[in-house]
Protein backbone atom coordinates (compact mmCIF):
# COMPACT_ATOMS: atom_id res chain seq x y z
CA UNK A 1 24.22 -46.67 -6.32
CA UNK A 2 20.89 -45.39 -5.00
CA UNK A 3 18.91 -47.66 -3.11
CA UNK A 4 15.22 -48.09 -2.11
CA UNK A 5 15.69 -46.91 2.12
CA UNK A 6 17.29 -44.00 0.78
CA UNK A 7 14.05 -43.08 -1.60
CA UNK A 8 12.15 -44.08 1.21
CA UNK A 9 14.28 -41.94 3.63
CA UNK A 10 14.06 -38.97 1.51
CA UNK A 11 10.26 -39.03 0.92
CA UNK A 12 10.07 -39.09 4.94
CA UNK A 13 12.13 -35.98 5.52
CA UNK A 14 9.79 -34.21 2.56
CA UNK A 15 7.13 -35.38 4.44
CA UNK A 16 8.20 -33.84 8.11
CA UNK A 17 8.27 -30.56 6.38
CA UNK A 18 11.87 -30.00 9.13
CA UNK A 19 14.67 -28.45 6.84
CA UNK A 20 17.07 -29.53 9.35
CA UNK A 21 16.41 -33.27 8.34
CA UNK A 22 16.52 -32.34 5.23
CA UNK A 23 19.84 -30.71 5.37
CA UNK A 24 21.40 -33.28 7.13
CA UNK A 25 20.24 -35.79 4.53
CA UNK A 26 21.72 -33.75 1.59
CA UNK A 27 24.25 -33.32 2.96
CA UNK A 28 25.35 -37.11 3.02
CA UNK A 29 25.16 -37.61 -0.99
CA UNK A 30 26.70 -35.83 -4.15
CA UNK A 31 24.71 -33.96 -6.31
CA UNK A 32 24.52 -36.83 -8.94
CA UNK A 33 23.34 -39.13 -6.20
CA UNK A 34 20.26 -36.91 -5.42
CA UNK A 35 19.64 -36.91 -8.89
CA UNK A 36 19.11 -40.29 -9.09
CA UNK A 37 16.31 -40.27 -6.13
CA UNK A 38 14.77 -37.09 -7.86
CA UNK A 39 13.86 -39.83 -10.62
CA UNK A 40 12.54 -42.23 -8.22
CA UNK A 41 9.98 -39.40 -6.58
CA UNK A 42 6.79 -38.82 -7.63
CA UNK A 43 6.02 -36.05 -9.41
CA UNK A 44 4.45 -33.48 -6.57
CA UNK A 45 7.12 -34.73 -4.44
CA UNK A 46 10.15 -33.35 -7.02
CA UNK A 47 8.84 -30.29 -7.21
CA UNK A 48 8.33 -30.03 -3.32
CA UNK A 49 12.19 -30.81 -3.44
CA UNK A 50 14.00 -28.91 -5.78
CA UNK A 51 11.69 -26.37 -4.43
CA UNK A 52 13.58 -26.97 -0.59
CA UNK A 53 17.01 -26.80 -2.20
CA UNK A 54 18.96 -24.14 -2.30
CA UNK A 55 19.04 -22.31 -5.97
CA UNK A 56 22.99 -23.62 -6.82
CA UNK A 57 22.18 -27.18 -6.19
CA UNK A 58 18.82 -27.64 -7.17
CA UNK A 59 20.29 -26.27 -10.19
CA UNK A 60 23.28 -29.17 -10.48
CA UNK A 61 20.83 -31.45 -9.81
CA UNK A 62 18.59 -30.45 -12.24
CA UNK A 63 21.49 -30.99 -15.20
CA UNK A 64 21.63 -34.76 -14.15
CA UNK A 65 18.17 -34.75 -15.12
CA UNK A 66 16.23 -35.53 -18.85
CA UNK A 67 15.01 -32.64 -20.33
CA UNK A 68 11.55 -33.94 -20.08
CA UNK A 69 11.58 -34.04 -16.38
CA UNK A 70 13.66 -30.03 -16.27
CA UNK A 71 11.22 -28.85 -17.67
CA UNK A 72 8.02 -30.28 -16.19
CA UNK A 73 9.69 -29.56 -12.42
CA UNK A 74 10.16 -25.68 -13.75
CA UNK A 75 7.24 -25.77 -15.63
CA UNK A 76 5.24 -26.83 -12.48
CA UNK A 77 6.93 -25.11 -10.11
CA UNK A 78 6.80 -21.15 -9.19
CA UNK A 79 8.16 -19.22 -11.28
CA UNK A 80 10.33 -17.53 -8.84
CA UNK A 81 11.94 -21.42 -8.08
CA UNK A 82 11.91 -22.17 -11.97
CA UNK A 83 13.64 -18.85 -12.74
CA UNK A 84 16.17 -19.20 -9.61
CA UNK A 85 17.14 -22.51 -11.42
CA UNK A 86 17.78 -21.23 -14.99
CA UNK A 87 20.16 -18.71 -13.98
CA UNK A 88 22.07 -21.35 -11.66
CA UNK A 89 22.77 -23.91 -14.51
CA UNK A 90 25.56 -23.55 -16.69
CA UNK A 91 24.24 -21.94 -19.89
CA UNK A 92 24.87 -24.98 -22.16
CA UNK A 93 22.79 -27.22 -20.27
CA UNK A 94 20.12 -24.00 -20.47
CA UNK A 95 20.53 -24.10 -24.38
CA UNK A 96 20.25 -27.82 -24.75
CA UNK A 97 17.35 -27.84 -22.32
CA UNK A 98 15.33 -24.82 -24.41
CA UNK A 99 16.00 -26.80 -28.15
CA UNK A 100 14.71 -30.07 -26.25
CA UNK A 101 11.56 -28.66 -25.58
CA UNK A 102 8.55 -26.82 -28.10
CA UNK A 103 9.28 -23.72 -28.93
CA UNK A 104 6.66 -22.00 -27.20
CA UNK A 105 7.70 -23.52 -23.76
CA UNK A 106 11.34 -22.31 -24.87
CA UNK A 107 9.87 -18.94 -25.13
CA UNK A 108 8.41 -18.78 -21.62
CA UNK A 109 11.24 -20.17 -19.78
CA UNK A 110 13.86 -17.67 -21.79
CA UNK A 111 11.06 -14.81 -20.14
CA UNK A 112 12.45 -15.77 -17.19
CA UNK A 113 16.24 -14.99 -17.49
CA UNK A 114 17.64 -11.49 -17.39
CA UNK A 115 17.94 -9.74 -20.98
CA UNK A 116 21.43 -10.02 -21.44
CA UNK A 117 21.50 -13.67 -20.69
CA UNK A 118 18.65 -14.76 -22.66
CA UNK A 119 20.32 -13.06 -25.45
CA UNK A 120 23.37 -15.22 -24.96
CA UNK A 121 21.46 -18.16 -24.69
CA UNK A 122 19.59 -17.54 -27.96
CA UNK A 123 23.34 -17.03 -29.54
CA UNK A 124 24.17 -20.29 -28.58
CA UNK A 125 20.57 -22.21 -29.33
CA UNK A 126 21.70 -21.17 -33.59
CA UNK A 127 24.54 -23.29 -33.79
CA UNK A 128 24.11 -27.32 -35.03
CA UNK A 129 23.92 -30.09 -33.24
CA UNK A 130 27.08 -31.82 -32.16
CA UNK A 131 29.47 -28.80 -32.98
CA UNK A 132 31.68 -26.85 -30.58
CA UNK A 133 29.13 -23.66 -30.23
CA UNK A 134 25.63 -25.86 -29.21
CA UNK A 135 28.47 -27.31 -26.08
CA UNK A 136 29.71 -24.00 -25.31
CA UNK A 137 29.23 -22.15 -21.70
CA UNK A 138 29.04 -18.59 -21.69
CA UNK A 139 29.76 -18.44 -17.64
CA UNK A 140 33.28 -17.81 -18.45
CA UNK A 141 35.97 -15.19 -16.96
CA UNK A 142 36.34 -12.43 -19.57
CA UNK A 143 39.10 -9.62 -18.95
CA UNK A 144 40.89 -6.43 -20.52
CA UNK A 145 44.28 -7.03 -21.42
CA UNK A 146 45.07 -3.46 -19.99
CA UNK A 147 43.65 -4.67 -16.42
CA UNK A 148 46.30 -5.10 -13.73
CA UNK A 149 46.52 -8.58 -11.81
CA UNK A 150 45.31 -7.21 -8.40
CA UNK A 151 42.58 -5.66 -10.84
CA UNK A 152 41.13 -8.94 -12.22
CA UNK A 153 41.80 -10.85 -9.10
CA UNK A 154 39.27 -8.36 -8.07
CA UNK A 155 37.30 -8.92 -10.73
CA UNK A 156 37.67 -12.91 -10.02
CA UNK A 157 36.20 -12.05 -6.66
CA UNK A 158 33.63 -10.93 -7.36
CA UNK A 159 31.82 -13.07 -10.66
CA UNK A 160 34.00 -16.13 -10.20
CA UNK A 161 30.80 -17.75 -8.27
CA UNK A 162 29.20 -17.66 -11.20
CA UNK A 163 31.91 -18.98 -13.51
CA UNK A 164 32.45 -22.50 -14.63
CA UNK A 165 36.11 -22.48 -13.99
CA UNK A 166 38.28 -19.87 -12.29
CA UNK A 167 41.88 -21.80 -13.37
CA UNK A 168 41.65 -19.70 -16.90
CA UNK A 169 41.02 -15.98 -17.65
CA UNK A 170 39.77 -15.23 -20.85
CA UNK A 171 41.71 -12.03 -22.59
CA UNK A 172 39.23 -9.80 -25.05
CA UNK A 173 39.67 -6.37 -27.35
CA UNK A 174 37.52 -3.88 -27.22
CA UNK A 175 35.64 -6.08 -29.77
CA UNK A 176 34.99 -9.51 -27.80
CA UNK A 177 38.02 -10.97 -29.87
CA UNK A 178 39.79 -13.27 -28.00
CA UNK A 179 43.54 -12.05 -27.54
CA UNK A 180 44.90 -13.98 -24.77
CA UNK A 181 44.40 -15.94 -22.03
CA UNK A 182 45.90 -16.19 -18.14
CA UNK A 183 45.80 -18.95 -15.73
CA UNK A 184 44.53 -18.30 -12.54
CA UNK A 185 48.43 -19.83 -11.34
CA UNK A 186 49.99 -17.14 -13.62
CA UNK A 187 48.46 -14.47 -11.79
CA UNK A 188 48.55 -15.35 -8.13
CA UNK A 189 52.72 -15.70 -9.05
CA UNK A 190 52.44 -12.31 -10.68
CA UNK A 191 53.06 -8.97 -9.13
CA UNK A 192 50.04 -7.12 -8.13
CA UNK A 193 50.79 -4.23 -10.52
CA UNK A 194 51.64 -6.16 -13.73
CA UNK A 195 49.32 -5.59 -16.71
CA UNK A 196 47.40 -9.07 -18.21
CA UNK A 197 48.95 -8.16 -21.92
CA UNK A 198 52.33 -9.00 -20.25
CA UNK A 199 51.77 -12.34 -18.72
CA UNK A 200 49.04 -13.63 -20.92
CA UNK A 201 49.52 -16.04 -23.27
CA UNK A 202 48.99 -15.01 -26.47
CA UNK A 203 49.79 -18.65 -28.69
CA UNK A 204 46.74 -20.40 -27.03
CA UNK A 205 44.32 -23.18 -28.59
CA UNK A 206 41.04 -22.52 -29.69
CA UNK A 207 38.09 -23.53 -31.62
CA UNK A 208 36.04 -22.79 -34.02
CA UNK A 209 31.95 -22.70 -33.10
CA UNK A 210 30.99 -24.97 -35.92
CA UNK A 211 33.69 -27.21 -35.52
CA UNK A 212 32.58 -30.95 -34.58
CA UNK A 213 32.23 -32.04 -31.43
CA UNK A 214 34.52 -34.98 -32.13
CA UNK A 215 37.07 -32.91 -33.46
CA UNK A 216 36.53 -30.74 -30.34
CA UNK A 217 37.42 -33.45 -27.91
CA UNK A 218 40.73 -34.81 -30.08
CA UNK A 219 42.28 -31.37 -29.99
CA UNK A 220 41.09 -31.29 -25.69
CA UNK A 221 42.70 -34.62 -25.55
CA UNK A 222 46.18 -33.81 -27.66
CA UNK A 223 46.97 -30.95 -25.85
CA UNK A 224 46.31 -31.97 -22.28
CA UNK A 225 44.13 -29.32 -21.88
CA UNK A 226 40.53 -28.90 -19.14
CA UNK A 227 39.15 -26.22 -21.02
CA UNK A 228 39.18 -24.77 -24.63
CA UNK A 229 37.48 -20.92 -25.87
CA UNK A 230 35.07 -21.01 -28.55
CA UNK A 231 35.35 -18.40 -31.24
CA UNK A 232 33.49 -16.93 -34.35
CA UNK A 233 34.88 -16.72 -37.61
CA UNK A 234 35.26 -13.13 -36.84
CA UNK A 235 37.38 -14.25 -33.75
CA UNK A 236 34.95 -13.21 -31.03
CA UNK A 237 34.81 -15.03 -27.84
CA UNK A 238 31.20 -17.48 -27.65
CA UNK A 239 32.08 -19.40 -24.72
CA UNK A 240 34.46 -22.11 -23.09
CA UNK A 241 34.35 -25.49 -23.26
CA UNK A 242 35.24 -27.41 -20.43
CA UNK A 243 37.13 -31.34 -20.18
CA UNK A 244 33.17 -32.28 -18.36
CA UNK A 245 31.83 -32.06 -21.49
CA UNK A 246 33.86 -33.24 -23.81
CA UNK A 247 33.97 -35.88 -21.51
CA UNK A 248 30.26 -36.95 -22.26
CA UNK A 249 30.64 -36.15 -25.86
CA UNK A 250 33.07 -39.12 -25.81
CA UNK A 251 30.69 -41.55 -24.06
CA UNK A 252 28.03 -40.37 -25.91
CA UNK A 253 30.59 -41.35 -29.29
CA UNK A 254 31.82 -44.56 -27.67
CA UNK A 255 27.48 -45.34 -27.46
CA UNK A 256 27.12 -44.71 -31.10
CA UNK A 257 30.58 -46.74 -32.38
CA UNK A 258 29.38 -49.52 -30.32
CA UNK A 259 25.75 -49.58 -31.84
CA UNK A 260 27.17 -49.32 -35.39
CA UNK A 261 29.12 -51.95 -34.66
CA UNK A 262 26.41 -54.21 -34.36
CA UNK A 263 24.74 -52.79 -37.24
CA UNK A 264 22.37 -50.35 -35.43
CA UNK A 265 21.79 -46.88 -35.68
CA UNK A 266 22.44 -45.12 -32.96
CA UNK A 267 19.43 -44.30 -30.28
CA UNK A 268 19.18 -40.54 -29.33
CA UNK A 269 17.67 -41.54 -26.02
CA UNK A 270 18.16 -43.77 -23.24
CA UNK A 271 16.74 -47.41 -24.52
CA UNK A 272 13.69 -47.68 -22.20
CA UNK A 273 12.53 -44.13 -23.80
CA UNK A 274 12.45 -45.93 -27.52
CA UNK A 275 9.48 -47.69 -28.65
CA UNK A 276 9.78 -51.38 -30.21
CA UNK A 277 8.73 -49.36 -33.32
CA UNK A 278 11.26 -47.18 -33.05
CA UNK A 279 13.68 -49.95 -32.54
CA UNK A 280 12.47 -51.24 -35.45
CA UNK A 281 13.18 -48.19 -37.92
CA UNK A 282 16.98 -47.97 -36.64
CA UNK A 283 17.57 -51.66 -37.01
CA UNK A 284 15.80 -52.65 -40.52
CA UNK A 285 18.13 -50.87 -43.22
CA UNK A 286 20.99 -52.76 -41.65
CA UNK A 287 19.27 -55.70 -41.48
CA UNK A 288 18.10 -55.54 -45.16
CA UNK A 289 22.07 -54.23 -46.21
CA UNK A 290 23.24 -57.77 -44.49
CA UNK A 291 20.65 -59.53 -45.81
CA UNK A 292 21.21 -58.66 -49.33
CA UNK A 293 25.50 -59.25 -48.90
CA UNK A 294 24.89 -62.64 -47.57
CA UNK A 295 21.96 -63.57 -51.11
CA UNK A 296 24.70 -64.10 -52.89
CA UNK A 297 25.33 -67.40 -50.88
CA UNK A 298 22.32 -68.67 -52.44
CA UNK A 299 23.32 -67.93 -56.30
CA UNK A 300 25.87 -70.06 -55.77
CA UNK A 301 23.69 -73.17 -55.03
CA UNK A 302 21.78 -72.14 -57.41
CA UNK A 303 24.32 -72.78 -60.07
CA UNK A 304 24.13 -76.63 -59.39
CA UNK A 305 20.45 -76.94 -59.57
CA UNK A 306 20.16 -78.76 -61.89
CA UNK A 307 22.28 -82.00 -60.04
CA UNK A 308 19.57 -81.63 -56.90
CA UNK A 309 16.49 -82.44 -56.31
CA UNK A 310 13.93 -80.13 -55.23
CA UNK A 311 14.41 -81.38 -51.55
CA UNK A 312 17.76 -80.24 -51.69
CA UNK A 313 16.69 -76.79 -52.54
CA UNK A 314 16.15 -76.01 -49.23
CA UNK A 315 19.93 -76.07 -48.87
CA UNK A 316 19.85 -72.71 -50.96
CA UNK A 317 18.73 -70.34 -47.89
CA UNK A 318 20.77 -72.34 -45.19
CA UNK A 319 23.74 -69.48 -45.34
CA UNK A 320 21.00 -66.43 -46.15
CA UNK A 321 18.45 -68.31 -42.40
CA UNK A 322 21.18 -68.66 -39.87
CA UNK A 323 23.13 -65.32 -41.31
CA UNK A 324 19.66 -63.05 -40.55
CA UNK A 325 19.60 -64.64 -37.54
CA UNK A 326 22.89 -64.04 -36.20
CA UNK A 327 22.37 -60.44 -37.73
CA UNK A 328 19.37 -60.14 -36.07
CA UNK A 329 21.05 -61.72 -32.51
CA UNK A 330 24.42 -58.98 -32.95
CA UNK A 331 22.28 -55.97 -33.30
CA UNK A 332 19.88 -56.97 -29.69
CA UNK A 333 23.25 -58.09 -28.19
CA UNK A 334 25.25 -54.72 -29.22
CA UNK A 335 22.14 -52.69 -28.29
CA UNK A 336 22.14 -54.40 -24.43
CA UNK A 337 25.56 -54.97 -23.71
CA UNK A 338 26.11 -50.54 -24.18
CA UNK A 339 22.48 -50.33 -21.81
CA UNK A 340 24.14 -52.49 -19.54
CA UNK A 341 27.71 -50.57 -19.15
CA UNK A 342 25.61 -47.58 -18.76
CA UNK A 343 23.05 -48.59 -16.20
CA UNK A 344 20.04 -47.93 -18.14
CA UNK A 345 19.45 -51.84 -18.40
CA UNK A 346 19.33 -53.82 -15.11
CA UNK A 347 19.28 -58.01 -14.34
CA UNK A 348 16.24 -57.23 -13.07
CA UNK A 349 14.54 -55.80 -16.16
CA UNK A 350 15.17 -59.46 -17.93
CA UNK A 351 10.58 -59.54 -18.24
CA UNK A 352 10.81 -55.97 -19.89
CA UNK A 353 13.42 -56.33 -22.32
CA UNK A 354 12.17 -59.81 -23.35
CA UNK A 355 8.76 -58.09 -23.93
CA UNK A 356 10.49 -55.40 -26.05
CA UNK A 357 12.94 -57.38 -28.09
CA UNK A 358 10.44 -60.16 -29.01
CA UNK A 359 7.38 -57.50 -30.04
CA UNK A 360 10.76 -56.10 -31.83
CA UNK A 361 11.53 -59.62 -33.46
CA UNK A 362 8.04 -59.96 -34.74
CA UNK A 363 7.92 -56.71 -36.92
CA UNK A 364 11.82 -57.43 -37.82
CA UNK A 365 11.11 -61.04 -38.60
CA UNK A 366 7.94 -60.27 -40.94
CA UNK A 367 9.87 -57.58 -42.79
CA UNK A 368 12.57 -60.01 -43.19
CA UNK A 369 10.22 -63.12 -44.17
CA UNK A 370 8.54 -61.09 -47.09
CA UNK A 371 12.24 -60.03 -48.22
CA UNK A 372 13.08 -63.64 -48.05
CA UNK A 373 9.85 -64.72 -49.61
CA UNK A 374 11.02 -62.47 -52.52
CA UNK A 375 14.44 -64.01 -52.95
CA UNK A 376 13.02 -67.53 -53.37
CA UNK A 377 10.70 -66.34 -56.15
CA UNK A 378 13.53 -64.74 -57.84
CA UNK A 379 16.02 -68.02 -57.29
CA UNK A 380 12.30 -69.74 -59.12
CA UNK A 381 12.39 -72.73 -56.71
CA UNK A 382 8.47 -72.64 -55.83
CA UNK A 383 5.73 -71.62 -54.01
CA UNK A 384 5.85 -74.33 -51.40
CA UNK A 385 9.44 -73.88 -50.72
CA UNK A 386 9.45 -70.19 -50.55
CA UNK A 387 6.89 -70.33 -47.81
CA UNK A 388 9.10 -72.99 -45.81
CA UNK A 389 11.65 -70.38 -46.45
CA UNK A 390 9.78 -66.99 -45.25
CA UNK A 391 7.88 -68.51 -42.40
CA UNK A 392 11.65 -69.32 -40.72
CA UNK A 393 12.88 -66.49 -41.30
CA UNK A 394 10.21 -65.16 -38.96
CA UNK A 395 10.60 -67.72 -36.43
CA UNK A 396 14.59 -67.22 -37.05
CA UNK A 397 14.50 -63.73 -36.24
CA UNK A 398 11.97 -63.76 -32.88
CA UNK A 399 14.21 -66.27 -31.48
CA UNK A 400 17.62 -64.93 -32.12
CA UNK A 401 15.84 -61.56 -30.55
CA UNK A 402 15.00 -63.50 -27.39
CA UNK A 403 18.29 -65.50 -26.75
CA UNK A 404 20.20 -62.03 -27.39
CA UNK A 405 17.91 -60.24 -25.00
CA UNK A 406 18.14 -62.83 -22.15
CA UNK A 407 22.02 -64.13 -22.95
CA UNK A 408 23.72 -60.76 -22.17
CA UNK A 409 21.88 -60.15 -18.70
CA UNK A 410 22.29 -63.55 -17.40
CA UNK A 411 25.84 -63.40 -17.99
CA UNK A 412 25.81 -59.63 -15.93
CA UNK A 413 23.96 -61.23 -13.51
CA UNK A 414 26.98 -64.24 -13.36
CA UNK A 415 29.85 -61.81 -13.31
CA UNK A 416 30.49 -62.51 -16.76
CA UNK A 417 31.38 -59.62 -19.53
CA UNK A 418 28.61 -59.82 -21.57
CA UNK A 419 30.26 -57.62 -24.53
CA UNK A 420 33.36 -60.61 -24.23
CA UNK A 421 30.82 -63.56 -25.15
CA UNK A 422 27.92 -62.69 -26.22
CA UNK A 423 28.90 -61.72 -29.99
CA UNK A 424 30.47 -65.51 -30.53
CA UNK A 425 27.98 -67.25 -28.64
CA UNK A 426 24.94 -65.21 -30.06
CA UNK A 427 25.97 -66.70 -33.46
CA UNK A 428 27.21 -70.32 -32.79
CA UNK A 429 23.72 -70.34 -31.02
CA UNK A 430 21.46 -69.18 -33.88
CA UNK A 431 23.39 -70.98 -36.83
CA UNK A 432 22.94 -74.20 -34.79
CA UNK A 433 19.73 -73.95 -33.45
CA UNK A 434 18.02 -71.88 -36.63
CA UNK A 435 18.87 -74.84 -38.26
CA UNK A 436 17.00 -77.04 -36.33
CA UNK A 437 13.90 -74.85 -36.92
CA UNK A 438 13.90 -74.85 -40.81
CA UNK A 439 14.47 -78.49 -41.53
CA UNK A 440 11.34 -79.28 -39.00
CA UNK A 441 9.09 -76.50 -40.27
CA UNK A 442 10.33 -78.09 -43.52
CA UNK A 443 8.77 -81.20 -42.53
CA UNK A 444 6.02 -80.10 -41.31
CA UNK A 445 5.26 -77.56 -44.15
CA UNK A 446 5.73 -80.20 -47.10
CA UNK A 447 4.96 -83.21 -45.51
CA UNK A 448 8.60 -84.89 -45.84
């Protein structure tokens, strides 16, 4: 975990301009480590550091990064540094960088890559989100089948600094289909003379470009596998992908199963990026769906209306209150419990996320008061009650939003597994205590 003398440490060695200090620094952390200081720098102080590093891991460091802050240290930068750094990352994280960004900045950053490559990279920018081809690297091995084994080792040699993997040699036709492929163990066993179309193996696994990426990593994961080609329909070779991405296109599933879960959609971006509007548009369909399963509660009640009085009315909404509530209280909880795991959401942040979730609560809770409102009218139990009914609602829904936004850190913060308790507690705690707020605005509001 970075910490603040390290920031601090770093900014000094920036500051004595001596690349020895530098060097000795960097040379103390991993690449993902440095890219969690790059965040912490201000911004003429990143680009006075990636512009110190050495092309190959400025590059790494850069892929760590958001695509916002790629491209405003290479758009900022020279352009000798910015184009140094394109041609050091691995191609996908190129591609996914250029569709991330407008067009016309695409456009002058792909100026800066050598012809061939840009045209690659452009190959891979057409395929859809999510699907094999848009995760595919075209720093691969490619070889003849007709080469001999001292031949490609060679060949290895020579481009394998570029490569994303040496272990696997990719076999192609004349064409760029993909006939075979040869680990890097067969052919250091092999004798130097022997031909690739004898040792290769020519039953491999492979995928299509436009397959999905969760299809992708099933298939990775069945066959035990650290890297699988990506081919056309036509058979041609687009690129490899390797077990470090399919790696994060698991985590990045896990992140969306867990926020469905709770009844979310799933955020694109890392929660502090998403406004408490934005919040708002991927929580209220759910919201509404649960709120109109649980209505049917109140035509039940309803049916024996006639054997209560209008007091007893109120007793209608009781399942329809505490349910939006603990709806409400699931989706914060689900939301913060995945920020947590993933380090986005800190103890610490307890003041921001209580700002966001409540200003959250308010536009979820009106929403949800005029959709209650509406349900009264239709049950036809009044005016006066309906309001009772509506104006808890909103208060239901703020405070379920601020117990689930404090509950889950205070229980990180004791040791305690928020994603173990919270769910349970978040609803024992809003049924009880929701119902404390509707019979006293109930009192209140009709003077019982």
């Amino acid at each position: 975990m970075v910490q603040k003398w390290m920031i601090q440490d770093l900014k000094d060695r920036l500051a004595d301009q001596k690349r020895d200090g530098l060097n000795e620094f960097l040379a103390r952390f991993q690449p993902y480590d440095l890219a969690e200081m790059l965040i912490e720098l201000e911004e003429s102080e990143q680009i006075q550091f990636i512009a110190k590093l050495p092309a190959a891991l400025g590059a790494e460091i850069l892929e760590y990064a958001d695509p916002e802050l790629q491209y405003r240290i290479l758009d900022r930068g020279t352009k000798e540094t910015a184009a140094s750094m394109l041609n050091e990352m691995s191609s996908d994280k190129v591609a996914d960088l250029l569709l991330a960004i407008h067009p016309h900045q695409a456009g002058t950053l792909l100026e800066l890559l050598p012809a061939d490559y840009r045209e690659k990279i452009s190959a891979l920018m057409q395929y859809p989100p999510e699907s094999a081809g848009s995760l595919a690297t075209v720093d691969y091995i490619a070889v003849r089948n007709y080469w001999t084994v001292e031949h490609t080792l060679q060949h290895v040699r020579k481009v394998g600094q570029d490569a994303e993997m040496v272990s696997y040699f990719y076999v192609l036709d004349n064409n760029g289909k993909l006939v075979g492929i040869v680990s890097l163990k067969q052919a250091i066993l092999a004798k130097a003379g022997a031909k690739l179309e004898e040792i290769m193996l020519k039953d491999f696994v492979s995928v299509s470009a436009r397959m999905d990426q969760r299809e992708v990593a099933t298939i990775l994961s069945n066959y035990d596998l650290v890297a699988l080609p990506v081919v056309s329909e036509e058979q041609r070779m687009i690129g490899i992908i390797t077990v470090d991405d399919l790696i994060d296109v698991i985590h990045e599933e896990a992140t969306e199963d867990f926020q469905k879960m709770g009844g979310s959609q799933p955020l694109e971006v890392p929660y502090f990026k998403n406004s408490f509007w934005k919040l708002f548009r991927k929580r209220i369909a759910w919201l509404l769906v649960l709120f109109v399963a649980e209505a049917y509660t109140g035509n039940v009640l309803r049916y024996f209306e006639d054997t209560l009085s209008e007091v007893i009315a109120l007793a209608f909404f009781i399942p329809l209150l505490v349910g939006t509530g603990g709806n409400t209280g699931t989706q914060t909880v689900t939301t913060l419990v995945r920020a947590l795991a993933l380090g986005e959401v800190k103890p610490k942040d307890i003041f921001r996320v209580v700002r966001k979730e409540v200003a959250t609560g308010l536009i979820l809770g009106l929403c949800m008061g005029a959709a209650t409102f509406l349900r009264a009218q239709l049950l036809g139990v009044g005016f006066d009650i309906g309001s009772v009914v509506a104006v808890t609602a909103i208060f239901i829904v703020i405070w379920a939003s601020l117990i689930a936004a404090v509950l889950p850190l205070v229980l990180h913060k004791l040791r305690v597994d928020p994603a173990v308790v919270s769910g349970p507690f978040i609803t024992t705690l809003v049924d009880g205590t929701g119902l404390i707020i509707y019979f006293t605005l109930a009192k209140l509001m009709l003077n019982l």
